[in-house]
PDB file of N, CA and C in Angstrom:
ATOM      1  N   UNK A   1     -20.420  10.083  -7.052  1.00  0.00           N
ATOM      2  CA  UNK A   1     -20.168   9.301  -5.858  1.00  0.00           C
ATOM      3  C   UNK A   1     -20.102   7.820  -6.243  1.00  0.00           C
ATOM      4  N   UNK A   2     -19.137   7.352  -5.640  1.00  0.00           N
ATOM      5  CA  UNK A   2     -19.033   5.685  -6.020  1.00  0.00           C
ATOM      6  C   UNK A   2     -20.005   4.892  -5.164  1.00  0.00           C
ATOM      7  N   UNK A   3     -21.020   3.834  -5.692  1.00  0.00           N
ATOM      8  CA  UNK A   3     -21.981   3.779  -4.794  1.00  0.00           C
ATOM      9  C   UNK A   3     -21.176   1.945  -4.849  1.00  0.00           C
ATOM     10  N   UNK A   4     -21.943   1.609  -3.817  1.00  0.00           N
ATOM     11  CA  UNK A   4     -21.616   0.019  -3.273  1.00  0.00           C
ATOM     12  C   UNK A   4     -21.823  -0.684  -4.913  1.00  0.00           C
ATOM     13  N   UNK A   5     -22.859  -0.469  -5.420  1.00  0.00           N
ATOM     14  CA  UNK A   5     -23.402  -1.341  -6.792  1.00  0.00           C
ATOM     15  C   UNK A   5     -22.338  -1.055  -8.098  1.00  0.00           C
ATOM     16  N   UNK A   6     -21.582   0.266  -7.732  1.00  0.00           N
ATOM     17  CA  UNK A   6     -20.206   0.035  -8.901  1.00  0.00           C
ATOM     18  C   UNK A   6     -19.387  -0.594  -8.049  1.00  0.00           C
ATOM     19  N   UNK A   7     -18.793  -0.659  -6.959  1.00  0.00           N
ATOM     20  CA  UNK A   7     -17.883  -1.660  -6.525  1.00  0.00           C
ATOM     21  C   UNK A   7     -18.085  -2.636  -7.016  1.00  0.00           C
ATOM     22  N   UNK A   8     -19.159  -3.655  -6.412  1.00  0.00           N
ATOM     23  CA  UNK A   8     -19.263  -4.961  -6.564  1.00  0.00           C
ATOM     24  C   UNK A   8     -19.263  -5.018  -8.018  1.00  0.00           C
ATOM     25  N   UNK A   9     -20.099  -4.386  -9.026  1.00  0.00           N
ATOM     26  CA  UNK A   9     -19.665  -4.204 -10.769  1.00  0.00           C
ATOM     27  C   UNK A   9     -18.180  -4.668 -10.887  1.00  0.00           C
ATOM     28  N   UNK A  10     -17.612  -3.630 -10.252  1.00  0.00           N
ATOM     29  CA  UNK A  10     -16.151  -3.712 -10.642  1.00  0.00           C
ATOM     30  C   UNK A  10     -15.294  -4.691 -10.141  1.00  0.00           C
ATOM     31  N   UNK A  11     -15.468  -5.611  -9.399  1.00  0.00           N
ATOM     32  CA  UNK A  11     -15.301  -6.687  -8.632  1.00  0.00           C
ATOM     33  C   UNK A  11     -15.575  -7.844  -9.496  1.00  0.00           C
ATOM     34  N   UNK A  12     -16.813  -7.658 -10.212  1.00  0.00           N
ATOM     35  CA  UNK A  12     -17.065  -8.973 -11.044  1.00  0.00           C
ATOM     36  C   UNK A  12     -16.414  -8.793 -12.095  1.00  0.00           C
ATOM     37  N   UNK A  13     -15.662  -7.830 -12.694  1.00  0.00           N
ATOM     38  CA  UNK A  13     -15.396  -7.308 -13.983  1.00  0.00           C
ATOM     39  C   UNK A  13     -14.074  -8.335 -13.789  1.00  0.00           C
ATOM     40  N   UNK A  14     -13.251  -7.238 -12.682  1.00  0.00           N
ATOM     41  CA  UNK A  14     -12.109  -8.231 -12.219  1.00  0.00           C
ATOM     42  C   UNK A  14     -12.195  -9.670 -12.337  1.00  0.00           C
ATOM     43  N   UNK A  15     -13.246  -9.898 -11.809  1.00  0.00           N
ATOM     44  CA  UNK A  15     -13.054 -11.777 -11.534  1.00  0.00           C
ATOM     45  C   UNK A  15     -13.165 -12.398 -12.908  1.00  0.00           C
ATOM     46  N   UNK A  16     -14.200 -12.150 -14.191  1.00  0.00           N
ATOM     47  CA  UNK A  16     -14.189 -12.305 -15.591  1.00  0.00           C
ATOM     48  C   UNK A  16     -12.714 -11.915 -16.159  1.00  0.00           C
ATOM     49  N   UNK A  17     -11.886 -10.722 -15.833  1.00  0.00           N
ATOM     50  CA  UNK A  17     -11.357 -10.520 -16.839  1.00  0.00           C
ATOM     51  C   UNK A  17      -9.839 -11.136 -16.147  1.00  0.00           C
ATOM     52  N   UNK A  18      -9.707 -11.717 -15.333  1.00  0.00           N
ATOM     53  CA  UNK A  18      -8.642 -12.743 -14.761  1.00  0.00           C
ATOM     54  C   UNK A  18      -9.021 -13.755 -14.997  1.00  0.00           C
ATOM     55  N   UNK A  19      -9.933 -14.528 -15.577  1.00  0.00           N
ATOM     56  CA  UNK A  19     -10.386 -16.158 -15.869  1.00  0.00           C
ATOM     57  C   UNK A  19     -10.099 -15.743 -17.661  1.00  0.00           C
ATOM     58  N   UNK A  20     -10.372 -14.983 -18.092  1.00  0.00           N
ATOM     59  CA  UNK A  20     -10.034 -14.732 -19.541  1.00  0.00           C
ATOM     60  C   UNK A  20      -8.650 -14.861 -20.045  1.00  0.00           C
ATOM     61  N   UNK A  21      -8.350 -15.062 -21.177  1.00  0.00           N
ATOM     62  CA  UNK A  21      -7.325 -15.409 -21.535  1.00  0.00           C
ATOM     63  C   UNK A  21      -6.067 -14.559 -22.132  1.00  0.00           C
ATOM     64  N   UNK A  22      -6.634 -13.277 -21.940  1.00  0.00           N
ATOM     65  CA  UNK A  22      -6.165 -11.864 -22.095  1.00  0.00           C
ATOM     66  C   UNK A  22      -5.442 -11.647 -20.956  1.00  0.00           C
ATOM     67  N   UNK A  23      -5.633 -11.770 -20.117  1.00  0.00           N
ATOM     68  CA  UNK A  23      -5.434 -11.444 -18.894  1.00  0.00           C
ATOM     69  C   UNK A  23      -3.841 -12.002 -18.355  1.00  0.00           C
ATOM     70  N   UNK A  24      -2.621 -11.542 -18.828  1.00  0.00           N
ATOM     71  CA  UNK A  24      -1.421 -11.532 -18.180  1.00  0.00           C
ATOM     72  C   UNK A  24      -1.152 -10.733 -16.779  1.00  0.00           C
ATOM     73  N   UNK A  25      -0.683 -11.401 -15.749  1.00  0.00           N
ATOM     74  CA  UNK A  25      -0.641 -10.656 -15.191  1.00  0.00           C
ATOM     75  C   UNK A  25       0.930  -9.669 -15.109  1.00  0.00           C
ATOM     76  N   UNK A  26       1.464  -8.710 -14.663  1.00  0.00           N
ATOM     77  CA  UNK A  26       3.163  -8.527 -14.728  1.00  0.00           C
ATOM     78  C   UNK A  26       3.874  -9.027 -13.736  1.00  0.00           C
ATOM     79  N   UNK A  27       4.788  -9.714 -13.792  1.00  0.00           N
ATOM     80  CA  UNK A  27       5.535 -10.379 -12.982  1.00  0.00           C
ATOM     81  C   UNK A  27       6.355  -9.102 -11.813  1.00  0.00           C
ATOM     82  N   UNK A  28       6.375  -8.466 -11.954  1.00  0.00           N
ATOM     83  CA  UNK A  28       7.238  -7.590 -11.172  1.00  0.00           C
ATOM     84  C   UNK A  28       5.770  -6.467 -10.133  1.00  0.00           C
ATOM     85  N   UNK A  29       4.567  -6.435 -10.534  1.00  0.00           N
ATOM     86  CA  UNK A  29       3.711  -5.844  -9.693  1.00  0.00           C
ATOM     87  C   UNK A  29       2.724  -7.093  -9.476  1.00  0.00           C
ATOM     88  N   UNK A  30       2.369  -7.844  -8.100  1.00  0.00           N
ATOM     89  CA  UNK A  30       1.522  -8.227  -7.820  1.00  0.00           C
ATOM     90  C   UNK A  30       0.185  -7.515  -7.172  1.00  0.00           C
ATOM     91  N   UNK A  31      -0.667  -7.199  -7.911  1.00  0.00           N
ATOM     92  CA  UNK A  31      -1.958  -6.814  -7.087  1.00  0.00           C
ATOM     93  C   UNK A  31      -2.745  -7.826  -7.055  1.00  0.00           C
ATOM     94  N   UNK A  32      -4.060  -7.626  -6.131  1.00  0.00           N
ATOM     95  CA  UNK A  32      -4.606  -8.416  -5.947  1.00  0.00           C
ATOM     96  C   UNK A  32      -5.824  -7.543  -6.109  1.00  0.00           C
ATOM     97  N   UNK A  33      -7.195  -8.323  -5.730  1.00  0.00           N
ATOM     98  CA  UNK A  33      -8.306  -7.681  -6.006  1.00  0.00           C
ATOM     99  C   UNK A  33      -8.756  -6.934  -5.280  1.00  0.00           C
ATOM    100  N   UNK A  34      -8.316  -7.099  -3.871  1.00  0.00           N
ATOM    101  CA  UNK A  34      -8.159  -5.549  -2.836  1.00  0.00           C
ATOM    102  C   UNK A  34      -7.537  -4.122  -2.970  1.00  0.00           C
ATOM    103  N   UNK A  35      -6.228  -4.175  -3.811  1.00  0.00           N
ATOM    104  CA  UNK A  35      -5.514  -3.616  -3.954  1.00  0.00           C
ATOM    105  C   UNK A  35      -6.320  -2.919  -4.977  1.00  0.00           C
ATOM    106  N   UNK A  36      -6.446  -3.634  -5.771  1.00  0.00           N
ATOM    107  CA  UNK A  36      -7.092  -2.903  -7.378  1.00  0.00           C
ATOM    108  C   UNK A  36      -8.357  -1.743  -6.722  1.00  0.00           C
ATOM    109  N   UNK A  37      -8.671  -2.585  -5.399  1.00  0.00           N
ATOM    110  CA  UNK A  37     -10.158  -1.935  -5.075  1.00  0.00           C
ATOM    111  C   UNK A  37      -9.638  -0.442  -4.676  1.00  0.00           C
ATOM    112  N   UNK A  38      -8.824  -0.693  -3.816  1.00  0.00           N
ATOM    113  CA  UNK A  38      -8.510   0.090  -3.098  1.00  0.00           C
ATOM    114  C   UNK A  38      -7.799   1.704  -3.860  1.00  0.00           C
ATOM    115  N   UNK A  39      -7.196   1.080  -5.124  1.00  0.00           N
ATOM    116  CA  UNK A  39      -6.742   2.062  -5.968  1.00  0.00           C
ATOM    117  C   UNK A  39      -7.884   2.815  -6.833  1.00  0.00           C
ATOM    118  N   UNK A  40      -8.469   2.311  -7.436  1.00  0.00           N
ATOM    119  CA  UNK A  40      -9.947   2.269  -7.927  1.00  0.00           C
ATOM    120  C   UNK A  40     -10.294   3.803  -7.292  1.00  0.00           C
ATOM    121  N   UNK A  41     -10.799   3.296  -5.504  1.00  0.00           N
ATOM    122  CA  UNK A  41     -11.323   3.960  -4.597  1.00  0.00           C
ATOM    123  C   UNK A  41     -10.596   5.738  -4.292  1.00  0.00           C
ATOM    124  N   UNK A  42      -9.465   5.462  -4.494  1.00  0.00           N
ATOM    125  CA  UNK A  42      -8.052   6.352  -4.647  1.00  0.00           C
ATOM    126  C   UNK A  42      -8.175   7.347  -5.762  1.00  0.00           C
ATOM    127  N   UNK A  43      -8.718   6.622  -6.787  1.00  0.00           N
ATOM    128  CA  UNK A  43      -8.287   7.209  -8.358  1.00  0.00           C
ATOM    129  C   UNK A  43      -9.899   8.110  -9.014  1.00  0.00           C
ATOM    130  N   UNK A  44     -10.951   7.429  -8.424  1.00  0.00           N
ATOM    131  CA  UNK A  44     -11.873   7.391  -8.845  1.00  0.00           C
ATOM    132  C   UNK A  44     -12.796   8.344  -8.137  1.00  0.00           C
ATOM    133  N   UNK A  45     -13.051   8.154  -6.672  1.00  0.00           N
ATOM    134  CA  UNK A  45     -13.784   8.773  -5.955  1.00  0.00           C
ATOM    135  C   UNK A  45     -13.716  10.553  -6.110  1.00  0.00           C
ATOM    136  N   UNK A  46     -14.356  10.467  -7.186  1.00  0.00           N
ATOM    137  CA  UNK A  46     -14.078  12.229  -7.798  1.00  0.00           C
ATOM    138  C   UNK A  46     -14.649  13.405  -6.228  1.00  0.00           C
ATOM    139  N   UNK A  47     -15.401  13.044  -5.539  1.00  0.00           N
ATOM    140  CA  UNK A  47     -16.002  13.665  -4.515  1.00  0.00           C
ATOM    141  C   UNK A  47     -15.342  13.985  -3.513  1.00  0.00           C
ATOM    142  N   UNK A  48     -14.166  13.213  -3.297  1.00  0.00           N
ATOM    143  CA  UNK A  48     -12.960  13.303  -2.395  1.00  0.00           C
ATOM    144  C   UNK A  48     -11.529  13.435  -3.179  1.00  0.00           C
ATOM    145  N   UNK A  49     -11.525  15.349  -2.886  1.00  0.00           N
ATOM    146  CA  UNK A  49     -10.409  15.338  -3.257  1.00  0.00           C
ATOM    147  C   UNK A  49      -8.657  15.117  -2.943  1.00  0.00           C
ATOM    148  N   UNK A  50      -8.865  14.952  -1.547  1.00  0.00           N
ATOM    149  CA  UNK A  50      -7.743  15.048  -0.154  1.00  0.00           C
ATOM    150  C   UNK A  50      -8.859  13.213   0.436  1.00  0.00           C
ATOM    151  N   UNK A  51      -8.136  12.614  -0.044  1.00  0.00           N
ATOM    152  CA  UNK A  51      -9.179  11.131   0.142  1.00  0.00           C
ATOM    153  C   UNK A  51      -8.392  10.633   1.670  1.00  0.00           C
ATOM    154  N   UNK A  52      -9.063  10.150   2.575  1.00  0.00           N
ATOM    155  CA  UNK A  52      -8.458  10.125   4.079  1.00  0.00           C
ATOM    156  C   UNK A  52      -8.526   8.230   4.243  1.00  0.00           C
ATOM    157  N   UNK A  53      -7.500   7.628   4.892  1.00  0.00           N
ATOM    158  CA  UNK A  53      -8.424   6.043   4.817  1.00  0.00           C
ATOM    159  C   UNK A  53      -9.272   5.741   5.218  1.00  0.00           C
ATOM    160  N   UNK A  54      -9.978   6.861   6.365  1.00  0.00           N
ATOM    161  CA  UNK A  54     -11.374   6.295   6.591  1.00  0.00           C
ATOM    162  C   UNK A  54     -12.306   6.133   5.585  1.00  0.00           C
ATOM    163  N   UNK A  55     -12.067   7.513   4.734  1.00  0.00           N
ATOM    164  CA  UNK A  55     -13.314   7.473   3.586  1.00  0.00           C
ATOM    165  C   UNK A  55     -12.992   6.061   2.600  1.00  0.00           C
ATOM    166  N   UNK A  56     -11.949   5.920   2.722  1.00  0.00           N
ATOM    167  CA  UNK A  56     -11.473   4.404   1.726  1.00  0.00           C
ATOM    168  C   UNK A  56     -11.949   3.445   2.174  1.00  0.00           C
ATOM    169  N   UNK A  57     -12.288   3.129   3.447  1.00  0.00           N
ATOM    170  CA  UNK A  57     -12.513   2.071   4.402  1.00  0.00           C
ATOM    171  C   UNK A  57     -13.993   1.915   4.633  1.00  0.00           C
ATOM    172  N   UNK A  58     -14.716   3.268   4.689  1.00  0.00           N
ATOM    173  CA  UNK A  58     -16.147   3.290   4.415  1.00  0.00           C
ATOM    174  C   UNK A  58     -16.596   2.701   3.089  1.00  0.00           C
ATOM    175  N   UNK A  59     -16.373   3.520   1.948  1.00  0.00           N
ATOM    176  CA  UNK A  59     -16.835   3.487   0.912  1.00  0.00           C
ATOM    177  C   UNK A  59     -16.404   1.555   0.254  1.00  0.00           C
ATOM    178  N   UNK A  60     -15.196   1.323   0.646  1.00  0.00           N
ATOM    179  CA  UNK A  60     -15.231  -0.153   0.329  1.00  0.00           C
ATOM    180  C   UNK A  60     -15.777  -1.185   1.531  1.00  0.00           C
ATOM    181  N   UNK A  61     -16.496  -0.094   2.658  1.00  0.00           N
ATOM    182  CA  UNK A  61     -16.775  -1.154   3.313  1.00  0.00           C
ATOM    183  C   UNK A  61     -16.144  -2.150   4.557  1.00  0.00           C
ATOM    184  N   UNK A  62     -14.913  -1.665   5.001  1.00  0.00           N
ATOM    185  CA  UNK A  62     -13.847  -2.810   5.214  1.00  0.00           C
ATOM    186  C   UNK A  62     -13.304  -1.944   6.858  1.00  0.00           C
ATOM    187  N   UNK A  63     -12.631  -3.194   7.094  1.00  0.00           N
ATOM    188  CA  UNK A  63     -11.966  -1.984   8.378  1.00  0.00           C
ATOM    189  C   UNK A  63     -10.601  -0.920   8.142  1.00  0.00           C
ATOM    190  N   UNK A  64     -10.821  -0.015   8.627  1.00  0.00           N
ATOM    191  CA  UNK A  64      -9.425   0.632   9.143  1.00  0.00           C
ATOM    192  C   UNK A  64      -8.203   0.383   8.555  1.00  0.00           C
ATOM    193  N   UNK A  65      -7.810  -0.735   9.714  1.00  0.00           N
ATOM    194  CA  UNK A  65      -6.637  -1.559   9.510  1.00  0.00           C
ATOM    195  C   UNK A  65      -6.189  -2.388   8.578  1.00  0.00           C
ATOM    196  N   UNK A  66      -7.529  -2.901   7.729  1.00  0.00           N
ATOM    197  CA  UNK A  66      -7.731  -3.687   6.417  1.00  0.00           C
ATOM    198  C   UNK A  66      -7.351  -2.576   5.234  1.00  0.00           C
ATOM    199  N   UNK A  67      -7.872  -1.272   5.528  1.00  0.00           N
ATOM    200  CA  UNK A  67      -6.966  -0.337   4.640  1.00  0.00           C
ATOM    201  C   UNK A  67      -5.788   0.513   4.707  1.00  0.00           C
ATOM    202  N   UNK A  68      -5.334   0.358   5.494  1.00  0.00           N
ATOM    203  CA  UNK A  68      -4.222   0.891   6.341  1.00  0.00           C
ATOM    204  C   UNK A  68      -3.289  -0.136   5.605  1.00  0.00           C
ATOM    205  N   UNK A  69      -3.337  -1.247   5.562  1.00  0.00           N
ATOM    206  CA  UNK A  69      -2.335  -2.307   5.581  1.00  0.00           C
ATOM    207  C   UNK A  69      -2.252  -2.460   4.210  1.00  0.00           C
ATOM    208  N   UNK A  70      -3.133  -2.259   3.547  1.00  0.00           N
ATOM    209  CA  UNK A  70      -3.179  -2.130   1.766  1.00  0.00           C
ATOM    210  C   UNK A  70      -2.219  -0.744   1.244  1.00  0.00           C
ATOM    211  N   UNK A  71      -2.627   0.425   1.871  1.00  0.00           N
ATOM    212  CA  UNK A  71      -2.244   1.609   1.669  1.00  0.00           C
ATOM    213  C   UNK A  71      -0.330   1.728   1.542  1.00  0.00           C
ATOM    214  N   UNK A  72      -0.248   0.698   2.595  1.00  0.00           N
ATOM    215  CA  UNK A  72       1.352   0.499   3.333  1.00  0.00           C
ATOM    216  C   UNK A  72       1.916  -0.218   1.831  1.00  0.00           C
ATOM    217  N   UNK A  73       1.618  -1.342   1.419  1.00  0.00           N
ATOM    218  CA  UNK A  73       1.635  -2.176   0.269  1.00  0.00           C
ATOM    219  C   UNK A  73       1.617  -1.373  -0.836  1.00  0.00           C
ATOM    220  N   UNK A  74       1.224  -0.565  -1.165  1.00  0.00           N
ATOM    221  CA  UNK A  74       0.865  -0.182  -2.420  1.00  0.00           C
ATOM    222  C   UNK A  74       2.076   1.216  -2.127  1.00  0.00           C
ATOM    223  N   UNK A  75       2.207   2.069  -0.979  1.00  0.00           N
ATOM    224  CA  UNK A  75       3.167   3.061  -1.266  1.00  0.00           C
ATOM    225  C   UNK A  75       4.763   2.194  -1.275  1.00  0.00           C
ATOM    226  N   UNK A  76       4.584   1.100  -0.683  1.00  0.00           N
ATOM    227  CA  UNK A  76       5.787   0.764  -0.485  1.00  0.00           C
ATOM    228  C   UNK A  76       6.727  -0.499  -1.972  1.00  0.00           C
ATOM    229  N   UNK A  77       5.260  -0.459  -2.845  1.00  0.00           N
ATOM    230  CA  UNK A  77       5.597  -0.325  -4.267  1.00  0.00           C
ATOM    231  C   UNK A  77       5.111   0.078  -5.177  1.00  0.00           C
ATOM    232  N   UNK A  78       5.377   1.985  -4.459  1.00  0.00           N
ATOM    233  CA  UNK A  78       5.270   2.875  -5.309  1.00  0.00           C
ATOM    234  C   UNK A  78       4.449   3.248  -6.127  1.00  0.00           C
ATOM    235  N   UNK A  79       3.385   2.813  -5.928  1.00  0.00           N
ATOM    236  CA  UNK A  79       2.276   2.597  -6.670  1.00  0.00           C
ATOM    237  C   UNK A  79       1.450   4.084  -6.161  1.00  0.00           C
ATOM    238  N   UNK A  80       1.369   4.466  -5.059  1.00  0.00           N
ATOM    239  CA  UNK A  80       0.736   5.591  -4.438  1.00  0.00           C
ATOM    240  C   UNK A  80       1.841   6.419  -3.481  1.00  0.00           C
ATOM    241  N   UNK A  81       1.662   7.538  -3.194  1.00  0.00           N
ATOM    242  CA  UNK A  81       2.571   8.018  -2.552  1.00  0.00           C
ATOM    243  C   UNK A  81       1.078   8.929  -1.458  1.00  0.00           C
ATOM    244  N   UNK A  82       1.522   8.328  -0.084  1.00  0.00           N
ATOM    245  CA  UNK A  82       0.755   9.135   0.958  1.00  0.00           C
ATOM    246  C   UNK A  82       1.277  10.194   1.558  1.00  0.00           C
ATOM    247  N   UNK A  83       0.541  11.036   2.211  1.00  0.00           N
ATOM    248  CA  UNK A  83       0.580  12.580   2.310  1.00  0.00           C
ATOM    249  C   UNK A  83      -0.078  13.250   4.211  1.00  0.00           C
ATOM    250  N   UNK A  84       0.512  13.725   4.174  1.00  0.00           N
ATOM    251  CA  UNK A  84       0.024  14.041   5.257  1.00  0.00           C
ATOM    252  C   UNK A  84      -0.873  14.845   5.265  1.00  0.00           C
ATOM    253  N   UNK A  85      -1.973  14.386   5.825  1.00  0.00           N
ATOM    254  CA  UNK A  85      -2.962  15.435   6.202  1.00  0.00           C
ATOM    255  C   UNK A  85      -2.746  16.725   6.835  1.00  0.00           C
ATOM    256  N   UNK A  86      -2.908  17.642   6.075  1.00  0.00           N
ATOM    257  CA  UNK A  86      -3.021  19.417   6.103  1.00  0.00           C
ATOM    258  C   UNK A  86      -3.966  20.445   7.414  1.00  0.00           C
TER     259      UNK A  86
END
């Protein structure tokens, strides 16, 4: 289970490894640190296998519509492809 204390982990990781000098970003995919979260949350959450946006919206904490509107962003570059619930 992804608990609040690996988010925020992974949040600071992000913020270090974008001030570093390694850190290119690609010109043709902009994410941001929501996005990353949100995929993370997507990719990771081994406990949810059919992952719904509420459980995305809980587990990061956030509203609804705050993941709803990420979800839209990210299928609409292709990054995720959403599914209808069964």
């Amino acid at each position: 289970m992804t608990s609040m204390s690996e988010l925020k982990y992974i949040d600071r990781l992000l913020q270090i490894f974008r001030r570093s000098s390694i850190y290119d970003r690609p010109h043709d995919i902009d994410l941001n640190d929501a996005d990353i979260m949100v995929l993370y949350c997507i990719g990771f959450c081994e406990d949810l296998k059919n992952i719904k946006l509420s459980d995305i919206a809980s587990r990061l904490k956030v509203t609804l519509p705050a993941v709803t509107h990420k979800v839209q962003t990210l299928e609409h570059a292709g990054l995720i492809k959403k599914e209808k619930d069964t």
